[in-house]
Protein backbone atom coordinates (compact mmCIF):
# COMPACT_ATOMS: atom_id res chain seq x y z
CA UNK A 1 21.52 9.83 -21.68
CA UNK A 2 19.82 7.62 -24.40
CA UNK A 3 17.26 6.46 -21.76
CA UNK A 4 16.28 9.88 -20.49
CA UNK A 5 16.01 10.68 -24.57
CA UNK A 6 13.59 7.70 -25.36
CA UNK A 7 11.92 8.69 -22.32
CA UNK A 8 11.07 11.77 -23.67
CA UNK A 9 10.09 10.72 -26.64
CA UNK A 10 8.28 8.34 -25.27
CA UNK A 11 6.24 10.86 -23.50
CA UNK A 12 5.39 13.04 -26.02
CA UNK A 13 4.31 9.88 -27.92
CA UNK A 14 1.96 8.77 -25.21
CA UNK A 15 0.46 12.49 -25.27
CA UNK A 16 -0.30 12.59 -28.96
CA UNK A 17 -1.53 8.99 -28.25
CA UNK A 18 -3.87 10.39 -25.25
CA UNK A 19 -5.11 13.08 -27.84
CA UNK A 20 -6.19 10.77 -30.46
CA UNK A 21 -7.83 8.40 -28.62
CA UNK A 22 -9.57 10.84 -26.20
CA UNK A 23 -10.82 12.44 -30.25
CA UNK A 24 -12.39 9.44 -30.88
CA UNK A 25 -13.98 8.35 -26.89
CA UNK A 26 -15.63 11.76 -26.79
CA UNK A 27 -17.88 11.13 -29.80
CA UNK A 28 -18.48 7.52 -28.86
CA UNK A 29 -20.09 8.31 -25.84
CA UNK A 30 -21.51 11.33 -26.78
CA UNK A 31 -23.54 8.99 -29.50
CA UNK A 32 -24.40 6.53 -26.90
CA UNK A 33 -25.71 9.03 -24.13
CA UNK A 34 -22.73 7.86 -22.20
CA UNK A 35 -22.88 11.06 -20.22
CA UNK A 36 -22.81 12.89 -17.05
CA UNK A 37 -26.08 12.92 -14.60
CA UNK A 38 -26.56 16.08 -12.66
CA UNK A 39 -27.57 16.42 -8.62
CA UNK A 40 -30.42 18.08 -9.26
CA UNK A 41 -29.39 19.84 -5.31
CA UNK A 42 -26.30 20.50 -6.72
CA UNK A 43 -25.04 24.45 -8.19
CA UNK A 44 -27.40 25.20 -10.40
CA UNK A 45 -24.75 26.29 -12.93
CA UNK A 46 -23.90 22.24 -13.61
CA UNK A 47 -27.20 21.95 -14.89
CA UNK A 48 -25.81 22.82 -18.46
CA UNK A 49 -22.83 20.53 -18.07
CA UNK A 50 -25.45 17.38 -17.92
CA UNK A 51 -25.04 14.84 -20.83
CA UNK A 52 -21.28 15.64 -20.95
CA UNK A 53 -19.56 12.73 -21.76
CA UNK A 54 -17.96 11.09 -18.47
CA UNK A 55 -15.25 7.92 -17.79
CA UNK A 56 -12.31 9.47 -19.17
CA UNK A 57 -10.33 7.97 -16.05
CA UNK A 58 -10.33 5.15 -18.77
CA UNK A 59 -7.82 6.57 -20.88
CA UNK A 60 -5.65 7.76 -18.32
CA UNK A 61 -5.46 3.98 -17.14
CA UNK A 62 -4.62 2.66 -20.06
CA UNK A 63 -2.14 5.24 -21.10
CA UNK A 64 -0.38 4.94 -18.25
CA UNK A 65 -0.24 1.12 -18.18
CA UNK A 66 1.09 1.42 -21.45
CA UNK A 67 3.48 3.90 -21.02
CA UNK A 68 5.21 2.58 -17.97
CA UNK A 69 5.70 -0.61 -19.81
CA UNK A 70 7.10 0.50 -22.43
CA UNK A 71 9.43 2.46 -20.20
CA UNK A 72 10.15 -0.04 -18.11
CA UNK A 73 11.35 -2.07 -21.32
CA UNK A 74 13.76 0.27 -22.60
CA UNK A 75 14.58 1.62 -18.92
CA UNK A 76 14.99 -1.91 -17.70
CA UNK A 77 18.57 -2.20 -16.20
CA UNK A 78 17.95 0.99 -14.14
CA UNK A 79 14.52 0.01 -12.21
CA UNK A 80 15.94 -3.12 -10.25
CA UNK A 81 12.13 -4.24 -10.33
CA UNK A 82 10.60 -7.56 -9.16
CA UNK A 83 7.55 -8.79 -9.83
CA UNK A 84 5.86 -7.78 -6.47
CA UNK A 85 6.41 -4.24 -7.30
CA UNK A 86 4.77 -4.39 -10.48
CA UNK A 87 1.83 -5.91 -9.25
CA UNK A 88 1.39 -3.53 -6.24
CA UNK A 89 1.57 -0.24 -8.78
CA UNK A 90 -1.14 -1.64 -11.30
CA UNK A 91 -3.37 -3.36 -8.75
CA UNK A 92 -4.43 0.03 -6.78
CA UNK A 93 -4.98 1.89 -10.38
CA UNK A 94 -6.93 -0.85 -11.87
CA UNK A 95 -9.12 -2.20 -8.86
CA UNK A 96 -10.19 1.09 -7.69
CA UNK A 97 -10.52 1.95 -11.22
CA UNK A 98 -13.11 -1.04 -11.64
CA UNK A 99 -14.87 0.20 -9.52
CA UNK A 100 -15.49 3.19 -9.84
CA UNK A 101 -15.77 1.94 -13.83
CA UNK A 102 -18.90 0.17 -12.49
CA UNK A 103 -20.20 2.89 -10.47
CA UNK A 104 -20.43 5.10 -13.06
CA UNK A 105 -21.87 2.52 -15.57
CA UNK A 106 -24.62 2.05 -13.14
CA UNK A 107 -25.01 5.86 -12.96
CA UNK A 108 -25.43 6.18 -16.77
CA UNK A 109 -27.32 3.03 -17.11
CA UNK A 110 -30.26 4.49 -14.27
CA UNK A 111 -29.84 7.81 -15.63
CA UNK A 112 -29.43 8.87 -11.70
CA UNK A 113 -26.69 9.57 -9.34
CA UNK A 114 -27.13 6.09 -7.50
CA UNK A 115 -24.66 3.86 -8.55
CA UNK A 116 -23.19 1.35 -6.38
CA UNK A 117 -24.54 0.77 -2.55
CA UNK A 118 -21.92 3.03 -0.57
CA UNK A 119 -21.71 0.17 1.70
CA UNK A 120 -20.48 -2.36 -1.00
CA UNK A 121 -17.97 0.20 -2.75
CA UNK A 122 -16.52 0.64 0.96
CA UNK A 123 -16.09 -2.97 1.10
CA UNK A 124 -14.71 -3.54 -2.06
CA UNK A 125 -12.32 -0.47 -1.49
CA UNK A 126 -11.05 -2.45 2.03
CA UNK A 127 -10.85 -6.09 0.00
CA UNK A 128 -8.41 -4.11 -2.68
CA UNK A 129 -6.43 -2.18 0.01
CA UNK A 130 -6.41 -5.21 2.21
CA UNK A 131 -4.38 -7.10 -0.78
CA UNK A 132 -2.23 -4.05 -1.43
CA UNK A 133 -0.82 -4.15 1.96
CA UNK A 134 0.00 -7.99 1.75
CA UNK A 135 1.82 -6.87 -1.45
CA UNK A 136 3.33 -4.20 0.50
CA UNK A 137 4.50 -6.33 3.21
CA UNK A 138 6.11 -8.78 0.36
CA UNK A 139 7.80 -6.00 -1.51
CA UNK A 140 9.51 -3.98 1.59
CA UNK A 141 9.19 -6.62 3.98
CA UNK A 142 8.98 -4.27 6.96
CA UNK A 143 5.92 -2.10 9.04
CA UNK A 144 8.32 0.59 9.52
CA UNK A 145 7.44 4.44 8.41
CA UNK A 146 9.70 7.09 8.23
CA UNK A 147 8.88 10.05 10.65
CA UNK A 148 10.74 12.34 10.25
CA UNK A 149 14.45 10.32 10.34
CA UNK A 150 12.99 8.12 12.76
CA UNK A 151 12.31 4.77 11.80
CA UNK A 152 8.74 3.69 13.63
CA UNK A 153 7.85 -0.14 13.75
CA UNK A 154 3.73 0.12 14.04
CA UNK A 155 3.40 -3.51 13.78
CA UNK A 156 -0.20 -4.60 13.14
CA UNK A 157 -0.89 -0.91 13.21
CA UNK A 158 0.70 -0.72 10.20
CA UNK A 159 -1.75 -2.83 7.97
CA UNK A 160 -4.30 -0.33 9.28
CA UNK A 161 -2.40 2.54 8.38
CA UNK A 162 -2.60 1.40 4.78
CA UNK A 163 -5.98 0.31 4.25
CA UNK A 164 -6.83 3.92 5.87
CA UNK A 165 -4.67 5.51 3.72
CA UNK A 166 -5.90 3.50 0.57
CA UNK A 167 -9.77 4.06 1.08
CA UNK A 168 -9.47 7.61 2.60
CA UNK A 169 -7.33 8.59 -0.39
CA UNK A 170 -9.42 7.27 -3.10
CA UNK A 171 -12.68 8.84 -1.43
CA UNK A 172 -11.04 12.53 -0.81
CA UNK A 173 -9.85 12.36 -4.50
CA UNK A 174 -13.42 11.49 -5.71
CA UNK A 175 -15.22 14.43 -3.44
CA UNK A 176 -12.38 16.43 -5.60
CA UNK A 177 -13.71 15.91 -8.42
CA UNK A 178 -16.51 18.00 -8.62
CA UNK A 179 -15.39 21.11 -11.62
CA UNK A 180 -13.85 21.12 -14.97
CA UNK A 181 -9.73 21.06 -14.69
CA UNK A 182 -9.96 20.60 -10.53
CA UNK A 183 -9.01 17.02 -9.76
CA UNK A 184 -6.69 16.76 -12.97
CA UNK A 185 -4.55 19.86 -12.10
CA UNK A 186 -4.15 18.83 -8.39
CA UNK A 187 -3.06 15.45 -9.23
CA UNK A 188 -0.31 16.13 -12.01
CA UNK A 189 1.41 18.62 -9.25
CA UNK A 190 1.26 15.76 -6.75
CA UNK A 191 2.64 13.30 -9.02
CA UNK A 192 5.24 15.71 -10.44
CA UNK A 193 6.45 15.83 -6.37
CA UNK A 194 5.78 12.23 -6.05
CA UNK A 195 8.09 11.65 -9.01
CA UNK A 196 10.78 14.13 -8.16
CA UNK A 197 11.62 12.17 -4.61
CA UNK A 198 11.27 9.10 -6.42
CA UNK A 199 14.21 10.34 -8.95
CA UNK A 200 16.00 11.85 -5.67
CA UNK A 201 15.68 8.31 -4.12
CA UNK A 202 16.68 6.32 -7.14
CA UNK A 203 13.33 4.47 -7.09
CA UNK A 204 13.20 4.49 -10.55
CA UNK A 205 10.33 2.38 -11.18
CA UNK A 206 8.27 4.66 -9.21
CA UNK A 207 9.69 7.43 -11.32
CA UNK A 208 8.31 5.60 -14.82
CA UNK A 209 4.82 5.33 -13.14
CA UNK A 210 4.62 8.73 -12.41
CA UNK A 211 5.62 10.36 -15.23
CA UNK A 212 3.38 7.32 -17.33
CA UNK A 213 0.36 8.86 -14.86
CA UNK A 214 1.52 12.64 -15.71
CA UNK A 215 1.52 11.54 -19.59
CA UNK A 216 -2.56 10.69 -19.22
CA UNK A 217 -3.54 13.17 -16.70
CA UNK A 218 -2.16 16.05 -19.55
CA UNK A 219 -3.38 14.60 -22.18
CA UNK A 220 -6.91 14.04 -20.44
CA UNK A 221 -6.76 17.87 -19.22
CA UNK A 222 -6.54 19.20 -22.79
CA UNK A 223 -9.94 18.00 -23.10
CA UNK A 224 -11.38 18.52 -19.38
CA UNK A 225 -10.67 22.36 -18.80
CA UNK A 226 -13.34 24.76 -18.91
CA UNK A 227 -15.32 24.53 -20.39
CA UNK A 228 -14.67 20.69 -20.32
CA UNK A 229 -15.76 18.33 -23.06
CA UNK A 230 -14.94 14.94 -21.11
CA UNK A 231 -15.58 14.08 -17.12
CA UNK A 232 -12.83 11.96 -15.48
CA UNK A 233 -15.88 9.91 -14.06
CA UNK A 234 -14.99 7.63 -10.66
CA UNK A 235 -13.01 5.35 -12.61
CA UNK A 236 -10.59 8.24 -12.90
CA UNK A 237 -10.64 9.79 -9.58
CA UNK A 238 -10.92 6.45 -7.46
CA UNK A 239 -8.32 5.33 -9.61
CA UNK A 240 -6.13 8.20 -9.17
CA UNK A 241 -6.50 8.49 -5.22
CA UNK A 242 -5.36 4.62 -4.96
CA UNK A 243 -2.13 5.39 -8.20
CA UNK A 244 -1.46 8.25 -5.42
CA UNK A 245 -1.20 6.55 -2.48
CA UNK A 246 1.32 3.43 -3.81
CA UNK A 247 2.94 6.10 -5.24
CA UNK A 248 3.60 7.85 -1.56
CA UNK A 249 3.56 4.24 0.06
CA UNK A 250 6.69 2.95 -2.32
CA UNK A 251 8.60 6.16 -1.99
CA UNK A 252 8.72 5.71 1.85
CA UNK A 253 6.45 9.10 1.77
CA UNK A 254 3.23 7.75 3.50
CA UNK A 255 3.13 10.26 5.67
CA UNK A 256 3.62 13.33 3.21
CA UNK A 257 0.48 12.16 1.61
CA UNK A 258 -1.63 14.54 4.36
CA UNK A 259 1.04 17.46 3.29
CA UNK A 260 0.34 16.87 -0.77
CA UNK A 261 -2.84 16.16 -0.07
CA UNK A 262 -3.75 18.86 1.84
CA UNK A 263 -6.96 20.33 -0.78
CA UNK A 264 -8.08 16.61 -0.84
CA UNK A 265 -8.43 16.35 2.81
CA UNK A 266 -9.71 20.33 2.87
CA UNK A 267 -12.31 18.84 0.18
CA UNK A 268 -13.38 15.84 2.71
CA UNK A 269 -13.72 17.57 6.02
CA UNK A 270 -16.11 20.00 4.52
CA UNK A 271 -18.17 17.13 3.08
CA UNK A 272 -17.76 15.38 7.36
CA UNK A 273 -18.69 18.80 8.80
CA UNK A 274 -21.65 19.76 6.08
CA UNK A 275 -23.31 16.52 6.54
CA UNK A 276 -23.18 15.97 10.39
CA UNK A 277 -24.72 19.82 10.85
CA UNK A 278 -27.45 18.86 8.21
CA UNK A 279 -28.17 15.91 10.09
CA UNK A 280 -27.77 16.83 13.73
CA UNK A 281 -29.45 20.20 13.28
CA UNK A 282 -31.45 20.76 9.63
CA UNK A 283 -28.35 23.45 8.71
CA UNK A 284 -25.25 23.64 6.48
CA UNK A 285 -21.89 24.97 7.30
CA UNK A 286 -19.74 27.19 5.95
CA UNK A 287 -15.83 27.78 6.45
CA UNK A 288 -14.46 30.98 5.09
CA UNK A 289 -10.85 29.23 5.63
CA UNK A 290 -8.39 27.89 2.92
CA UNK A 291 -6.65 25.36 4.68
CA UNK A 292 -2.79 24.33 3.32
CA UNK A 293 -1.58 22.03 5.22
CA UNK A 294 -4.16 18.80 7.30
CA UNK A 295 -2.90 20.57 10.64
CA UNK A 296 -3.93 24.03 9.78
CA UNK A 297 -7.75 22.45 8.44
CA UNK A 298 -8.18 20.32 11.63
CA UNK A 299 -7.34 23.44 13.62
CA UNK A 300 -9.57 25.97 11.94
CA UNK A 301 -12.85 23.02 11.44
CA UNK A 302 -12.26 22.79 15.02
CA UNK A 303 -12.07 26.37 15.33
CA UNK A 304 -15.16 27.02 13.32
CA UNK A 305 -17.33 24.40 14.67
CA UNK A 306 -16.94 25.27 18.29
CA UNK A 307 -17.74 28.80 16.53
CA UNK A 308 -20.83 27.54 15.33
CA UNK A 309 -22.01 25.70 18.55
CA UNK A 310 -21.16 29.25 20.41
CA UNK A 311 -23.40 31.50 17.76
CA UNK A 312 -26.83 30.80 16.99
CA UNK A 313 -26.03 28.41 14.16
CA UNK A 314 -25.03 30.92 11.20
CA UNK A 315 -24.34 29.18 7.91
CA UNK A 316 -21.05 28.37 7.57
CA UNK A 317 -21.07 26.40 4.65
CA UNK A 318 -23.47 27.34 1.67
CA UNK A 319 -22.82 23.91 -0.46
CA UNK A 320 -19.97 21.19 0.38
CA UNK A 321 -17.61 20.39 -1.02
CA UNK A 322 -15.84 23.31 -0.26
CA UNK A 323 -14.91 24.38 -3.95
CA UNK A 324 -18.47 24.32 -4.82
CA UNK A 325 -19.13 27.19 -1.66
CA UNK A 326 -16.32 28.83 -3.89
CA UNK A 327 -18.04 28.19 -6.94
CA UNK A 328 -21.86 30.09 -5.20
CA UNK A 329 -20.00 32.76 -3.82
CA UNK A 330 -19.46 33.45 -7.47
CA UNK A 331 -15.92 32.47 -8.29
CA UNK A 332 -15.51 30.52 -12.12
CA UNK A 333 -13.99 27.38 -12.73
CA UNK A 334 -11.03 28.21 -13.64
CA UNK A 335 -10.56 30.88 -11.13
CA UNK A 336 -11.20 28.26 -8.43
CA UNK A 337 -8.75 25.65 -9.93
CA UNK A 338 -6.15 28.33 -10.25
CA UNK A 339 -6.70 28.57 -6.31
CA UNK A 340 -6.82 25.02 -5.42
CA UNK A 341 -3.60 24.75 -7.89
CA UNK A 342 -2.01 26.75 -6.15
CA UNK A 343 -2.35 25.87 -2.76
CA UNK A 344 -1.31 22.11 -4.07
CA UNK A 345 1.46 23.50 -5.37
CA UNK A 346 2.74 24.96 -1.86
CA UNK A 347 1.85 21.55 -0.33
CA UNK A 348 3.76 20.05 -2.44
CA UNK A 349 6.96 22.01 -2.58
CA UNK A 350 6.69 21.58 1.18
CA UNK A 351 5.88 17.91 1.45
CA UNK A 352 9.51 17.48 -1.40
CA UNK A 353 11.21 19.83 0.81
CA UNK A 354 10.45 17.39 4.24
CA UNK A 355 10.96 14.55 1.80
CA UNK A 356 14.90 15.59 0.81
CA UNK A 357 15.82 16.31 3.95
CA UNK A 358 14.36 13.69 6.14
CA UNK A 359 14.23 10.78 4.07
């Protein structure tokens, strides 16, 4: 009882913590132009959220860092840590934090959307996720997933399975974040699930992280709503897709990741599908479908392309990713996260549902 109280306390701490430094980041880089660039092909109502002031991943990552040790300290006894499993929930939050820190430095530094080469961010995102499956491998010492009860040895398979889930994560979470409140409000419902089975499964140390990650993602959304005075920047959101995945990976839930992240992946097919049809034929797609679940969006993209390839190439698609086709059709912000809230919120009741019961 007295840990679950300092806990709390803790926790409402780190918030009022999160709101005092985010009070004093915002001006800072609001006095050294430390803000947002606008795609000048992007919705034409971001024009007027240019200059915002971006990177406020930062904070998230350090109150979260912070947090968890300090609950890990009084909480000790009850996590039955080692050191391996320390290291393997900070290294995917910081690394892919770096570098999307470093992206976006580049960004504000050219005053342009080109940061780092996409080639060189993929390869630094498959070094990091290459070293988080070693530590995997030393903290659970087995390539076996659950499926569904059964126990599945992939073998070498396995290491693959990881570094996919890593860097397609991390890049589905960064297409996400592309309005005020959107990646933020999908990500605290996911960890909120992620850190229910954790409590469920007595992985208690998982449970600290995620409610240290919850801490920063609600103090960061104070100040990111709509009209949003702070961008999470891709230190937050690459940062965020690789906290997300250990998360999943540590609670035996790797394969529940498609199930919670089921707007992520909705977000990165529509990204796929917009920019092979620009490519291959000079036209955008559009899919009038709001997929929940990764089965029911493979389905209907494969539904709507073979659509497309049978009609004489109507627009599918008006702008990708999908919330900002949402956002042209004239939907608001909020309206849209509301939606995409939502329909995380489904996935995720689902995905803790499969997660009791199976695992």
């Amino acid at each position: 009882m007295d840990s679950i109280l300092a806990s709390i306390v803790i926790i409402i701490i780190g918030v009022l913590y999160g709101i005092v430094l985010f009070k004093v980041l915002i001006p800072l880089l609001t006095r050294f132009k430390f803000g947002q660039s606008i795609r000048s092909e992007g919705p034409q109502s971001h024009l007027n959220k240019k200059g915002t002031p971006t990177m406020g991943g930062l904070v998230i990552i350090l109150i979260t860092i912070f947090l968890n040790v300090t609950l890990i300290l009084f909480n000790y006894k009850d996590t039955n840590m080692n050191v391996y499993q320390i290291i393997l929930l900070i290294i995917p939050f910081v690394s892919f934090g770096v570098i999307g820190f470093i992206d976006d430095y580049l960004i504000i530094v050219k005053k342009t959307n080109d940061g780092l080469k996409p080639h060189i961010k993929f390869l630094l995102q498959l070094l990091i996720s290459a070293v988080c499956y070693y530590l995997t491998i030393q903290t659970r010492g087995t390539n076996e997933i659950n499926f569904f009860g059964e126990r599945i040895d992939l073998k070498f398979f396995y290491g693959i399975f990881i570094i996919l889930s890593f860097t397609g994560f991390t890049n589905a979470t960064n297409l996400t974040d592309g309005l005020d409140g959107l990646l933020g409000g999908t990500s605290a419902i996911i960890t909120t699930g992620i850190t229910v089975l954790a409590f469920i499964n007595k992985n208690y140390y998982v449970m600290y992280f995620g409610l240290s990650l919850l801490t920063g993602i609600f103090a960061f959304l104070i100040f990111n709503l709509p009209k949003a005075r702070i961008f999470m920047g891709d230190v937050g959101s690459l940062g965020l897709g690789g906290f997300l995945a250990i998360l999943a990976i540590l609670t035996k839930q790797e394969l529940l990741l498609i199930v919670v992240g089921g707007v992520f992946l909705m977000e990165t097919l529509s990204v796929i599908i917009q920019v092979v049809s620009f490519k291959t034929r000079g036209k955008r797609v559009l899919i009038f479908i709001f997929g929940i679940i990764y089965l029911i969006e493979t389905i209907s993209v494969m539904l709507q392309v073979w659509f497309f390839k049978k009609t004489s190439g109507e627009r599918l698609f008006k702008m990708s990713p999908f919330h900002h086709h949402l956002e042209l059709s004239g939907l608001k912000d909020f309206q849209i996260d509301v939606i995409f809230w939502i329909i995380t919120l489904i996935c995720t009741i689902f995905a803790c549902i499969l997660g009791v019961r199976v695992f």
